[in-house]
C-alpha atoms as a PDB file:
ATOM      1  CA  UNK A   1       0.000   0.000   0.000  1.00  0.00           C
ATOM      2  CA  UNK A   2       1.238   3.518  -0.858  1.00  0.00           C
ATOM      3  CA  UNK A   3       1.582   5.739   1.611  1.00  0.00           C
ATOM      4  CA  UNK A   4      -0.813   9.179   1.180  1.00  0.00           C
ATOM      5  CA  UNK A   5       1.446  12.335   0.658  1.00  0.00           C
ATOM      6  CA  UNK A   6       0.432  15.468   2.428  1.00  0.00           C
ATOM      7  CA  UNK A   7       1.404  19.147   1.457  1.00  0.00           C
ATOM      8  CA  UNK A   8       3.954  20.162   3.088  1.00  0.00           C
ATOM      9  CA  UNK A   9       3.172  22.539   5.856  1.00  0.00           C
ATOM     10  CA  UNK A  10       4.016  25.898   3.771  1.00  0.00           C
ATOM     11  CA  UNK A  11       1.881  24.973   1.090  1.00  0.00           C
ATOM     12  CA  UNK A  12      -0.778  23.886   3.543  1.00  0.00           C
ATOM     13  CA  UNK A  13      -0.653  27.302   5.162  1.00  0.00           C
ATOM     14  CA  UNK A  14      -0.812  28.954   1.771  1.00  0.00           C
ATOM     15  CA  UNK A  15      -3.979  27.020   0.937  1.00  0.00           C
ATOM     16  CA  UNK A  16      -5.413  27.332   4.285  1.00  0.00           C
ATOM     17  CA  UNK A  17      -4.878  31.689   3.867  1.00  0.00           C
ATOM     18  CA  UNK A  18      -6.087  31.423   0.046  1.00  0.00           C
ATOM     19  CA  UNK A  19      -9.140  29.677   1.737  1.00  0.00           C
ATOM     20  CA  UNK A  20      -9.344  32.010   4.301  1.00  0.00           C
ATOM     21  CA  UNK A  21      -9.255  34.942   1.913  1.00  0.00           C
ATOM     22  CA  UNK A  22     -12.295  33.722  -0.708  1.00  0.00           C
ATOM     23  CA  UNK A  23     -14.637  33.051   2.716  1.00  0.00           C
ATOM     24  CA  UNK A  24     -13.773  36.449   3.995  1.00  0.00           C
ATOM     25  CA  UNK A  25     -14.340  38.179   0.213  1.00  0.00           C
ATOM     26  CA  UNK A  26     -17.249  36.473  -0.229  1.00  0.00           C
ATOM     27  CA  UNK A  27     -18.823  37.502   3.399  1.00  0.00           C
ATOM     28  CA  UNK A  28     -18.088  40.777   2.475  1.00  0.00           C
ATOM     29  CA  UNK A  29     -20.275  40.802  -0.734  1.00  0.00           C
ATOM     30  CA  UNK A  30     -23.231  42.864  -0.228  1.00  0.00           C
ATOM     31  CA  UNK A  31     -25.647  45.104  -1.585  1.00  0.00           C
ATOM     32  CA  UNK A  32     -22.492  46.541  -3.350  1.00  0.00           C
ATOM     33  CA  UNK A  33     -21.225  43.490  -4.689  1.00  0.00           C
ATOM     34  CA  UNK A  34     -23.238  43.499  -8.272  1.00  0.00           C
ATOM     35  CA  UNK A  35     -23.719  41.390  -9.927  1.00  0.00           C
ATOM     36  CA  UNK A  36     -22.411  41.619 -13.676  1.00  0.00           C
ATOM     37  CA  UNK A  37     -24.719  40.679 -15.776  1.00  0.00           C
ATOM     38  CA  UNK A  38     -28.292  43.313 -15.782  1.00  0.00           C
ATOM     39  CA  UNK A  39     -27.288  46.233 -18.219  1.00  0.00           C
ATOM     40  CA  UNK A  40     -26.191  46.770 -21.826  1.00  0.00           C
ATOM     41  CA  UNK A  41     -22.782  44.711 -22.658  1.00  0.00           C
ATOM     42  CA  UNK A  42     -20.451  47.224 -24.428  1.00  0.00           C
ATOM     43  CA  UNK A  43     -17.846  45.404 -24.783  1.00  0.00           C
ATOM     44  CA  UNK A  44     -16.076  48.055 -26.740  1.00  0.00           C
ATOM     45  CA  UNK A  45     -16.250  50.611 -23.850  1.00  0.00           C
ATOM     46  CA  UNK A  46     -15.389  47.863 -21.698  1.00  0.00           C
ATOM     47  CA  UNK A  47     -11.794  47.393 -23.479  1.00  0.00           C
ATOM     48  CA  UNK A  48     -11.209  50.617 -24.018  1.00  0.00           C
ATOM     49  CA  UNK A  49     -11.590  51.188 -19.568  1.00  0.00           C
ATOM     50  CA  UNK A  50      -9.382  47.402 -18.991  1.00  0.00           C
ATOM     51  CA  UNK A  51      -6.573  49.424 -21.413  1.00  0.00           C
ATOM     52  CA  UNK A  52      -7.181  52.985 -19.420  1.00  0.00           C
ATOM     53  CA  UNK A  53      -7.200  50.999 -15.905  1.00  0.00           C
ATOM     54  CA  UNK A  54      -6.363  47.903 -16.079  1.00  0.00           C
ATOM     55  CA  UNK A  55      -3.646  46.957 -18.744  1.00  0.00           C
ATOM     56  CA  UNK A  56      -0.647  48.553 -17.216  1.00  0.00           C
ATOM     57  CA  UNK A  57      -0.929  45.820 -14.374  1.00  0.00           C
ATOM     58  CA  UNK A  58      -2.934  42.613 -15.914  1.00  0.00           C
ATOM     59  CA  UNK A  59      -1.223  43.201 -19.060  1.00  0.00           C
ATOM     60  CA  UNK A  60      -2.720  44.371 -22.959  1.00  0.00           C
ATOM     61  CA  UNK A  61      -3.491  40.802 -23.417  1.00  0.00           C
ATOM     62  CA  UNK A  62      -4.631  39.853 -20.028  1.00  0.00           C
ATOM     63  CA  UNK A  63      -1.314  37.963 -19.490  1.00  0.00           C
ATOM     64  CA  UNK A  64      -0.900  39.278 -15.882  1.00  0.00           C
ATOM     65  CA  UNK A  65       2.673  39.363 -14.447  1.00  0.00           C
ATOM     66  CA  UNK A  66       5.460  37.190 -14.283  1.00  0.00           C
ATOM     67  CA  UNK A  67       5.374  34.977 -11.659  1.00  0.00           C
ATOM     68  CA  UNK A  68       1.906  36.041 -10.438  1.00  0.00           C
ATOM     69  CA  UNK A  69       1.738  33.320  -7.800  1.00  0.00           C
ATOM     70  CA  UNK A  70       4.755  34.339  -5.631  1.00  0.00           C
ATOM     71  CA  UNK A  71       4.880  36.911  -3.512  1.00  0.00           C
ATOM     72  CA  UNK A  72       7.361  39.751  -3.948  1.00  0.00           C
ATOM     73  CA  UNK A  73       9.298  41.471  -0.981  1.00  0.00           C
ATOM     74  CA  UNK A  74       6.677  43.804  -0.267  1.00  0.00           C
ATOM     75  CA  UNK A  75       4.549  40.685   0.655  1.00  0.00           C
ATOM     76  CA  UNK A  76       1.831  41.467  -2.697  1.00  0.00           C
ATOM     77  CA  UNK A  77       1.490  39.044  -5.366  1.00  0.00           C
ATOM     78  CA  UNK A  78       1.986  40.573  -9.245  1.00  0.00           C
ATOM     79  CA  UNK A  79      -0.981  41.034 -11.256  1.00  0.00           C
ATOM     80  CA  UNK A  80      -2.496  37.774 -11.814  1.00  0.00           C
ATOM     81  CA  UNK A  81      -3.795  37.696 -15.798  1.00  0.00           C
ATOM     82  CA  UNK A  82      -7.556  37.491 -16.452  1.00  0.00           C
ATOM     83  CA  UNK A  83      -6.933  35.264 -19.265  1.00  0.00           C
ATOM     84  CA  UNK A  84      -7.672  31.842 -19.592  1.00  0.00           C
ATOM     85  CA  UNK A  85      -4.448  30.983 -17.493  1.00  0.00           C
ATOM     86  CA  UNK A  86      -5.608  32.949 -14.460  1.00  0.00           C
ATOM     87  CA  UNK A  87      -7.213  32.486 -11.397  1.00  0.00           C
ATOM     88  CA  UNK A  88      -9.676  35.287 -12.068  1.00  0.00           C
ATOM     89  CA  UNK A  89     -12.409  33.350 -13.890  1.00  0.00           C
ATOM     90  CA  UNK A  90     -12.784  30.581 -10.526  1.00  0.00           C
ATOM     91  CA  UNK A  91     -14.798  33.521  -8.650  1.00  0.00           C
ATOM     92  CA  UNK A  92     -18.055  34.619  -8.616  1.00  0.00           C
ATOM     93  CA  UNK A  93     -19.254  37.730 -10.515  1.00  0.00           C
ATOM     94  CA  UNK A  94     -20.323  39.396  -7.001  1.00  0.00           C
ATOM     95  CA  UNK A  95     -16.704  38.617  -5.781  1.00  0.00           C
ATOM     96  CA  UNK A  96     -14.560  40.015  -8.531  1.00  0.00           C
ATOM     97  CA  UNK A  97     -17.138  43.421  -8.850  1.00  0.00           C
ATOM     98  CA  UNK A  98     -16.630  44.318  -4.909  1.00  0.00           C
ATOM     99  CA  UNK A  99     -12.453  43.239  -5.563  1.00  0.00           C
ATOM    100  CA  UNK A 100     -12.414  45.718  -8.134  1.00  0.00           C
ATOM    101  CA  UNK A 101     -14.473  48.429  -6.141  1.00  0.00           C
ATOM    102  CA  UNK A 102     -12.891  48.206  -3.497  1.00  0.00           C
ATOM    103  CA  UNK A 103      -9.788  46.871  -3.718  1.00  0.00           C
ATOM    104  CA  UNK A 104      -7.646  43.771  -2.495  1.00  0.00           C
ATOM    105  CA  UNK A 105      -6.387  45.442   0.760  1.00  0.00           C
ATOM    106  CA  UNK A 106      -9.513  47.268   1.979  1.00  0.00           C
ATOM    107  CA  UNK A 107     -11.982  44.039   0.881  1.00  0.00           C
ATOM    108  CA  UNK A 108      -9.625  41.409   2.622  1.00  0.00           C
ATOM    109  CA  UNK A 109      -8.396  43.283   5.360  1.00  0.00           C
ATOM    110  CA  UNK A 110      -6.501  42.224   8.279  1.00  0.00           C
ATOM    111  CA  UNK A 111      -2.985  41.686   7.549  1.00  0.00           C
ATOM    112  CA  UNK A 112      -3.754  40.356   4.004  1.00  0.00           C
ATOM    113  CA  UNK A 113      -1.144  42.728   1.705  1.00  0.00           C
ATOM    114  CA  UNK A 114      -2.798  43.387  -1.813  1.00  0.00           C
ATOM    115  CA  UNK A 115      -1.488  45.571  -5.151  1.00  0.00           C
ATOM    116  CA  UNK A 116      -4.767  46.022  -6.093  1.00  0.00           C
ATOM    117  CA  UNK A 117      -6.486  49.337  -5.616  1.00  0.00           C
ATOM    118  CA  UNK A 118      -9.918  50.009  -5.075  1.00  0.00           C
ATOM    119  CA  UNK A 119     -11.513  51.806  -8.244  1.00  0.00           C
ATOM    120  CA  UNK A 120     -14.696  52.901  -6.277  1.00  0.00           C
ATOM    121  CA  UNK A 121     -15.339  56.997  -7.062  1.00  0.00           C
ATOM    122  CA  UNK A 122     -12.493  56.330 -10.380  1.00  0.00           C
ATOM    123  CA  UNK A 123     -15.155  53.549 -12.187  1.00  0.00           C
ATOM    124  CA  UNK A 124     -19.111  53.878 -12.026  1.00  0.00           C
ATOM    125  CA  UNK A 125     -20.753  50.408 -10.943  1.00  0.00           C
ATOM    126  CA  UNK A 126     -21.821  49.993 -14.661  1.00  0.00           C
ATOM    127  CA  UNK A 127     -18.174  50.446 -15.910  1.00  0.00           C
ATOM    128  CA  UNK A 128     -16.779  47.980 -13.541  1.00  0.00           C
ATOM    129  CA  UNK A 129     -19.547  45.637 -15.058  1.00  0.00           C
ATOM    130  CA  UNK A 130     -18.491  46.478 -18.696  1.00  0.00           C
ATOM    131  CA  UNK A 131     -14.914  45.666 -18.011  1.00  0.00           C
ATOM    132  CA  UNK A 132     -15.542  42.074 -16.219  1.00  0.00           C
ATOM    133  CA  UNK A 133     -17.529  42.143 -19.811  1.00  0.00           C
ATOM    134  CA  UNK A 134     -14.284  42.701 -21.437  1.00  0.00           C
ATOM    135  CA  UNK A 135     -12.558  40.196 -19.552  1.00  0.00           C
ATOM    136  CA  UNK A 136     -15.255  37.859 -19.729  1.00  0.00           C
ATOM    137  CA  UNK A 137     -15.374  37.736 -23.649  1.00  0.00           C
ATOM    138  CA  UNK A 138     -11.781  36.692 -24.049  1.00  0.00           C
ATOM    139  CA  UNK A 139     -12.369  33.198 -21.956  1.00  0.00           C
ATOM    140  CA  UNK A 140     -13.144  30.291 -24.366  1.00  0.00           C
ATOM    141  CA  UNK A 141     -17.134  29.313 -23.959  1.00  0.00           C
ATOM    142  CA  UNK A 142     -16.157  26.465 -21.443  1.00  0.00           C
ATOM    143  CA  UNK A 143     -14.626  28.232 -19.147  1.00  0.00           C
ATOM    144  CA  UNK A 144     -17.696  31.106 -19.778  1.00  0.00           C
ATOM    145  CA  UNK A 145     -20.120  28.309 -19.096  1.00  0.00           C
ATOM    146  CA  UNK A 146     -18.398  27.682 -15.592  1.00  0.00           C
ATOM    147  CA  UNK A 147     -17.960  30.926 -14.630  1.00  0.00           C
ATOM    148  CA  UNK A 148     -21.546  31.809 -15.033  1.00  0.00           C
ATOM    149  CA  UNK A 149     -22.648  28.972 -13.465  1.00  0.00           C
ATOM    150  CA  UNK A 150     -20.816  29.801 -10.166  1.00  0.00           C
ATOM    151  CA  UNK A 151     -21.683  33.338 -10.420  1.00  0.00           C
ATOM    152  CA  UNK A 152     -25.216  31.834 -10.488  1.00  0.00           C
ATOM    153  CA  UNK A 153     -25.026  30.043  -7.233  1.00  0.00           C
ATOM    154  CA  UNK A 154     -23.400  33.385  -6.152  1.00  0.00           C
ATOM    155  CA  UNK A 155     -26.447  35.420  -6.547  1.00  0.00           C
ATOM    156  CA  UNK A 156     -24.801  37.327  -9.020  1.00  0.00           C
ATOM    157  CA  UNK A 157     -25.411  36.436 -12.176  1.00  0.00           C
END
């Protein structure tokens, strides 16, 4: 019989924080965590705000950064891409609108260390929707399909 493998205890603590992190992002999405879908997709407008606002970070092609899943010195992680590569498309719509709003420090809180700012009074509600649009539209259907479908059990979509 083969003995079962367990993480070893860094990686265990990583998962346990990543875990730790979704349960407190999705506790904090309220009545300002909308949901996506409900207006007009412009998906045109929603490009043109991911290359104002969003590009500089996530990359023109939604490539992210190198090495997006280690931490730097600072303790943040580099832009993660919202490609099909990413992590971005395993959460919820209500959960990647109130990241976006209001920002990876401020929506985690605690000692969680985030890059990414809060775009609440910079983006209206409806342009944070027609980006996630954007972003959206690039995924192949499959991974649209999925997406939705958890947003659905979200409440958000």
């Amino acid at each position: 019989m083969t003995p079962i493998r367990l993480p070893a205890p860094t990686a265990l603590l990583t998962i346990l924080a990543t875990a730790l992190a979704l349960a407190t992002i999705l506790a904090a999405c309220g009545e300002d965590a909308a949901p996506v879908a409900g207006g007009p997709v412009d998906l045109a407008a929603g490009k043109a705000l991911y290359v104002q606002h969003c590009a500089s970070c996530h990359g023109t092609d939604l490539e992210g950064q190198a090495n997006w899943r280690e931490r730097k010195a600072d303790g943040t992680l580099p832009a993660p891409p919202h490609d099909a590569t990413g992590h971005t498309w395993h959460h919820p719509d209500p959960v990647l609108f109130a990241y976006i709003k209001q920002g990876g420090q401020k929506l985690v809180g605690g000692d969680f260390k985030s890059g990414m700012p809060g775009y609440d009074g910079i983006l209206t509600d409806n342009q944070i929707r027609q980006v996630l649009d954007y972003i959206k539209s690039q995924w192949p259907e499959e991974i649209r399909t999925r997406q939705a479908e958890m947003s659905k059990k979200a409440g958000g979509g």
